[in-house]
Protein backbone atom coordinates (compact mmCIF):
# COMPACT_ATOMS: atom_id res chain seq x y z
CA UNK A 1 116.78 104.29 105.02
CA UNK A 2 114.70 104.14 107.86
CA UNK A 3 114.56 100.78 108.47
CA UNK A 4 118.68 100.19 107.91
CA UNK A 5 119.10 103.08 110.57
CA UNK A 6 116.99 101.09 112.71
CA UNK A 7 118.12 97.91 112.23
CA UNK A 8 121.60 99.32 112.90
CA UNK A 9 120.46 100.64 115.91
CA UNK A 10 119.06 96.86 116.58
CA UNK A 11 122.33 95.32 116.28
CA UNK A 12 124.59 97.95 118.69
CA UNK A 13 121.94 97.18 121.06
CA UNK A 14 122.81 93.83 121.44
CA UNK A 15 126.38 94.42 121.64
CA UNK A 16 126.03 97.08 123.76
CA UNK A 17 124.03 94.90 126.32
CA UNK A 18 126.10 92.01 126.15
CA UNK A 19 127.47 90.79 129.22
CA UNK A 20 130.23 92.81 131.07
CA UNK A 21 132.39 89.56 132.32
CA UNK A 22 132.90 86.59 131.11
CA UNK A 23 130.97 84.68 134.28
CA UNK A 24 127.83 87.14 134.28
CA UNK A 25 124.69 84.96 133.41
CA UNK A 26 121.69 86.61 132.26
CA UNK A 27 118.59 85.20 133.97
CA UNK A 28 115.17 84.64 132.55
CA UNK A 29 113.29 87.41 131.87
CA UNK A 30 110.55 88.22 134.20
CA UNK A 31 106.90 90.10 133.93
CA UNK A 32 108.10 93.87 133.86
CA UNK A 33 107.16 97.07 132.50
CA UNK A 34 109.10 98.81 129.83
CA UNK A 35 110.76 101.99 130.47
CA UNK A 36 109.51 104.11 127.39
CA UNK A 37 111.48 107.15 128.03
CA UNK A 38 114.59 105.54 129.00
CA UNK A 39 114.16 103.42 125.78
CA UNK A 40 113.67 106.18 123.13
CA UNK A 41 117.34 107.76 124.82
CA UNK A 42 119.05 104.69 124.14
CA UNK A 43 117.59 104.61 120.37
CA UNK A 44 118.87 108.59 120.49
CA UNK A 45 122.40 107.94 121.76
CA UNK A 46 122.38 104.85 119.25
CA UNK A 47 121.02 106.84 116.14
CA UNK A 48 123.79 109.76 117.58
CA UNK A 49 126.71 107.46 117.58
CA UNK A 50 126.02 106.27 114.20
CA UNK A 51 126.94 109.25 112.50
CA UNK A 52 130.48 108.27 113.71
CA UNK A 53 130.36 106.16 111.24
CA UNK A 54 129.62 108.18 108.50
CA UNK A 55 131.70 110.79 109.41
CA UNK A 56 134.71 108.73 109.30
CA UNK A 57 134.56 107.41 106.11
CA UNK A 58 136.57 105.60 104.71
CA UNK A 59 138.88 104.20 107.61
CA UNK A 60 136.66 104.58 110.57
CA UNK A 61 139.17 106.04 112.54
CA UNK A 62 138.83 108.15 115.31
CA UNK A 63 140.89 110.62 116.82
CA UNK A 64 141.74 110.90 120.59
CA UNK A 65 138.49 113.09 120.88
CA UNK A 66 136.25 111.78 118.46
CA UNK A 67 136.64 108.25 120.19
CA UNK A 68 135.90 109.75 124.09
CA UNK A 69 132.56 111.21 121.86
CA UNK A 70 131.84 107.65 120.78
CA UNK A 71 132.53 105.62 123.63
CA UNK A 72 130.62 108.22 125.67
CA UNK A 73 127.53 107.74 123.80
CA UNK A 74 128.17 103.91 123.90
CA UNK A 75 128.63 104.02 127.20
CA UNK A 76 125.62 105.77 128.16
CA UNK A 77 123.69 103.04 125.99
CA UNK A 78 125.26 100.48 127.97
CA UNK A 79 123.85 101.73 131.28
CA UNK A 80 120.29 102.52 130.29
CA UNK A 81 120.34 99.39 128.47
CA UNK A 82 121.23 98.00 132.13
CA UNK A 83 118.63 99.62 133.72
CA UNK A 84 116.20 98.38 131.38
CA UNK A 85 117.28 94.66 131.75
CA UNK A 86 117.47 94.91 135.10
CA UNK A 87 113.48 95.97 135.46
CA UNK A 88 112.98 92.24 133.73
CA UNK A 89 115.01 90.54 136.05
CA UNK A 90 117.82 89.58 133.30
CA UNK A 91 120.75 91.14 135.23
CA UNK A 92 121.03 92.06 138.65
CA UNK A 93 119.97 95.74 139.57
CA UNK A 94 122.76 97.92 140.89
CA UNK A 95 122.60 99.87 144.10
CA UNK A 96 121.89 103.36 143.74
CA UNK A 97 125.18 104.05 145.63
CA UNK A 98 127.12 101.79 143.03
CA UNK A 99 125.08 103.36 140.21
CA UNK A 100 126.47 107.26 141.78
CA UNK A 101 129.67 105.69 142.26
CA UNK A 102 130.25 104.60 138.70
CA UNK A 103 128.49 107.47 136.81
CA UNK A 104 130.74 110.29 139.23
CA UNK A 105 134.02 108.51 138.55
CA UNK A 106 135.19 111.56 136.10
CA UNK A 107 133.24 113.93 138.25
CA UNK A 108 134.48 116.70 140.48
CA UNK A 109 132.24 118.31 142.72
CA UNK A 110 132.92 121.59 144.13
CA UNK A 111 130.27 122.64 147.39
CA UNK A 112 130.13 125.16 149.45
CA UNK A 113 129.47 123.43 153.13
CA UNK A 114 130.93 120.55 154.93
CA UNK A 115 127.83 118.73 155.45
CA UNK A 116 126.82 118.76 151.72
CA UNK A 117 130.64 117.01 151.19
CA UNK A 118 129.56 114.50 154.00
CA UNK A 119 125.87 113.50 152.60
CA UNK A 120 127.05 113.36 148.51
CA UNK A 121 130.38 111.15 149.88
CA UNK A 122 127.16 108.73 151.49
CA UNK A 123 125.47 108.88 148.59
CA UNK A 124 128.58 106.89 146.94
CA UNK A 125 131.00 109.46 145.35
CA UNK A 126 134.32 108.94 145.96
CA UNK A 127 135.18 111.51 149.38
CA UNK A 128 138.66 112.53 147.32
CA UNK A 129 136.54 114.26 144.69
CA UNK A 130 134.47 116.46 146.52
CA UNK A 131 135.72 119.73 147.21
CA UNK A 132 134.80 122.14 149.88
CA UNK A 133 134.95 126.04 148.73
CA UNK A 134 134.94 127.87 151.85
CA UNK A 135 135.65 131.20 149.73
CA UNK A 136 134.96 132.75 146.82
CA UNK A 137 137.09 131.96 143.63
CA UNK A 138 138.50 135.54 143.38
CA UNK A 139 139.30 137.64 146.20
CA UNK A 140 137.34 140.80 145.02
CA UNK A 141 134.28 138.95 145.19
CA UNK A 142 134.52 139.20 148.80
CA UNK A 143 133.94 142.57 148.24
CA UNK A 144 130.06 141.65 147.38
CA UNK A 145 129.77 139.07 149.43
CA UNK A 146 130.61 141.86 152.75
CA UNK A 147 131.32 145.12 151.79
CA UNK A 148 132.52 146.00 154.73
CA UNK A 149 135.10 143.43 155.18
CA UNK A 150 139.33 145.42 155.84
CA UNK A 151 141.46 145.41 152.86
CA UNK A 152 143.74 143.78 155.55
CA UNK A 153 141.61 140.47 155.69
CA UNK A 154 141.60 140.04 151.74
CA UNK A 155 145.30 138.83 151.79
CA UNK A 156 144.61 135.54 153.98
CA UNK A 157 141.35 135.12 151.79
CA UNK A 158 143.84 135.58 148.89
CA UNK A 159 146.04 132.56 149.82
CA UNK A 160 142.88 130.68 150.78
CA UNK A 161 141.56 130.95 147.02
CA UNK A 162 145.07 130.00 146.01
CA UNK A 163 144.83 126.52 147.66
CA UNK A 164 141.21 125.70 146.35
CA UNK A 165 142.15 126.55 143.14
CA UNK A 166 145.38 124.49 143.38
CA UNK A 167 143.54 121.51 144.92
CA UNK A 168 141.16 121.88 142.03
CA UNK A 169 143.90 121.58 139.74
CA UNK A 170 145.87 118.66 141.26
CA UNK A 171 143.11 116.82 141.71
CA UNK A 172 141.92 117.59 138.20
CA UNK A 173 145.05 116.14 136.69
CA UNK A 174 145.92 113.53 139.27
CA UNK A 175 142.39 111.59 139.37
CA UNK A 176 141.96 112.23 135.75
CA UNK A 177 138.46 113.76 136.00
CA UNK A 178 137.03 115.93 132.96
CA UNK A 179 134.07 117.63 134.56
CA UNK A 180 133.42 119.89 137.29
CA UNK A 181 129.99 120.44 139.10
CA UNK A 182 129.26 122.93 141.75
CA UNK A 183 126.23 121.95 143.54
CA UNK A 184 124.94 124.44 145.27
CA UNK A 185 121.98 126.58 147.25
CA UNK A 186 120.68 130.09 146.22
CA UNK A 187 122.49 132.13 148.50
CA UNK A 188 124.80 135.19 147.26
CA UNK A 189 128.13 133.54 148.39
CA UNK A 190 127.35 130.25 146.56
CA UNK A 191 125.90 131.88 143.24
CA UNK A 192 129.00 133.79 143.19
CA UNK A 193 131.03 130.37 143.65
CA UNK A 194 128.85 129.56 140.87
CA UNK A 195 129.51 131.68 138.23
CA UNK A 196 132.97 132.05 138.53
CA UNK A 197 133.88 128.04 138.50
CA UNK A 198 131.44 127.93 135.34
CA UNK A 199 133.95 131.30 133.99
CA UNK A 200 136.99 129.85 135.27
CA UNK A 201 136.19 125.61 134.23
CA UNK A 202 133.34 125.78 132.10
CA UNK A 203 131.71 123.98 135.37
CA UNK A 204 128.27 122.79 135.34
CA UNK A 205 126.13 124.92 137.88
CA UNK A 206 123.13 123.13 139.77
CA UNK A 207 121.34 125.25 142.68
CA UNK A 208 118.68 123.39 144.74
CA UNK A 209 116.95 125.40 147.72
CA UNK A 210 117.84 122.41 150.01
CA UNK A 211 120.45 120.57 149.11
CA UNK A 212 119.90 118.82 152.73
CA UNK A 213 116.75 117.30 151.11
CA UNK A 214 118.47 115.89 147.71
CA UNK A 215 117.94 111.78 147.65
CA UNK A 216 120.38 109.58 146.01
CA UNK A 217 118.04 108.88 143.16
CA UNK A 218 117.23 112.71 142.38
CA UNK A 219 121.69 112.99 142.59
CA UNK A 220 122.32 110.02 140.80
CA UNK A 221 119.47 111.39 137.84
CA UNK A 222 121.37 115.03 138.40
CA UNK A 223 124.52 113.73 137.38
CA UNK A 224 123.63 111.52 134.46
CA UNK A 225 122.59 113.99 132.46
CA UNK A 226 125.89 115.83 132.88
């Protein structure tokens, strides 16, 4: 059984890593060093999208869902398989940026400062999917955030919320994204931005104590494992 599972997982390797258009020509492999990690996730994702398979039986038909699951997982193959090639010399070895670019496509990010918008959009995500939350997501966390702040500000801060959520929700539907990640540093305001897009979306919550210092390669490894 062992040896059918991996032979299986032998054969959507090669399809998996065939070339993406017609004129891409692989080149001869060069000296390189195997990525061993990256390696056993492909074999994972592989072994993973094989019980597709099984769990379809007899038709091998998938529903709306099931087939984002699968092409997901195959998609993920395809990339570290990619990566891997590309550390022979066989393909050419995408940018970081184009890497970021491709991998945040169904992304939404959701910050708390301008300049964190500015350095991500740098780092190769698309500028119309970055979102700036200069407020909490409900008004009585305002409350915690200043205690002391007038019942009489809370109604501009009100309408405020209203438009970030609304822009989270147009641009939601409009670009087609699927995920939502606030990205974050540990202050009160932001953790509170935090929990209640994870409440609200079912967002994915990272919090780095400088976000100023984040490289492209730590982001683009951040958001792959989304």
């Amino acid at each position: 059984m062992e040896k059918l599972r991996l032979h299986q997982a032998q054969m959507l390797i090669e399809e998996a890593g065939k070339s993406k258009t017609a004129g891409e020509k692989f080149r001869t492999p060069q000296e390189g060093e195997i990525n061993v990690e990256l390696f056993r996730e492909v074999l994972d994702e592989l072994i993973e999208a094989e019980e597709f398979i099984y769990s379809s039986r007899p038709s091998h038909k998938l529903n709306n869902s099931e087939a984002k699951l699968f092409c997901d997982k195959i998609l993920n193959v395809r990339s570290k398989i990619d990566s891997i090639l590309s550390d022979f010399g066989v393909i050419e070895k995408e940018s970081v940026e184009e890497e970021i670019k491709k991998l945040s496509e169904g992304l939404l990010i959701l910050t708390s400062k301008g300049n964190f918008r500015k350095m991500i959009s740098k780092f190769g995500v698309d500028s119309q999917r970055i979102i700036v939350a200069g407020v909490p997501l409900e008004v009585e966390d305002m409350k915690i955030i200043n205690p002391k702040i007038p019942d009489a500000a809370l109604g501009a801060i009100s309408k405020k919320i209203e438009h970030v959520k609304n822009d989270i929700n147009r641009k939601m539907d409009s670009l087609n994204l699927e995920k939502i990640l606030v990205i974050i540093e540990p202050d009160k305001a932001s953790e509170l931005l935090g929990e209640r897009a994870k409440e609200i979306y079912n967002a994915n919550v990272v919090a780095l104590d400088n976000l100023k210092d984040l490289t492209p390669h730590e982001f683009k490894n951040l958001i792959s494992r989304l």
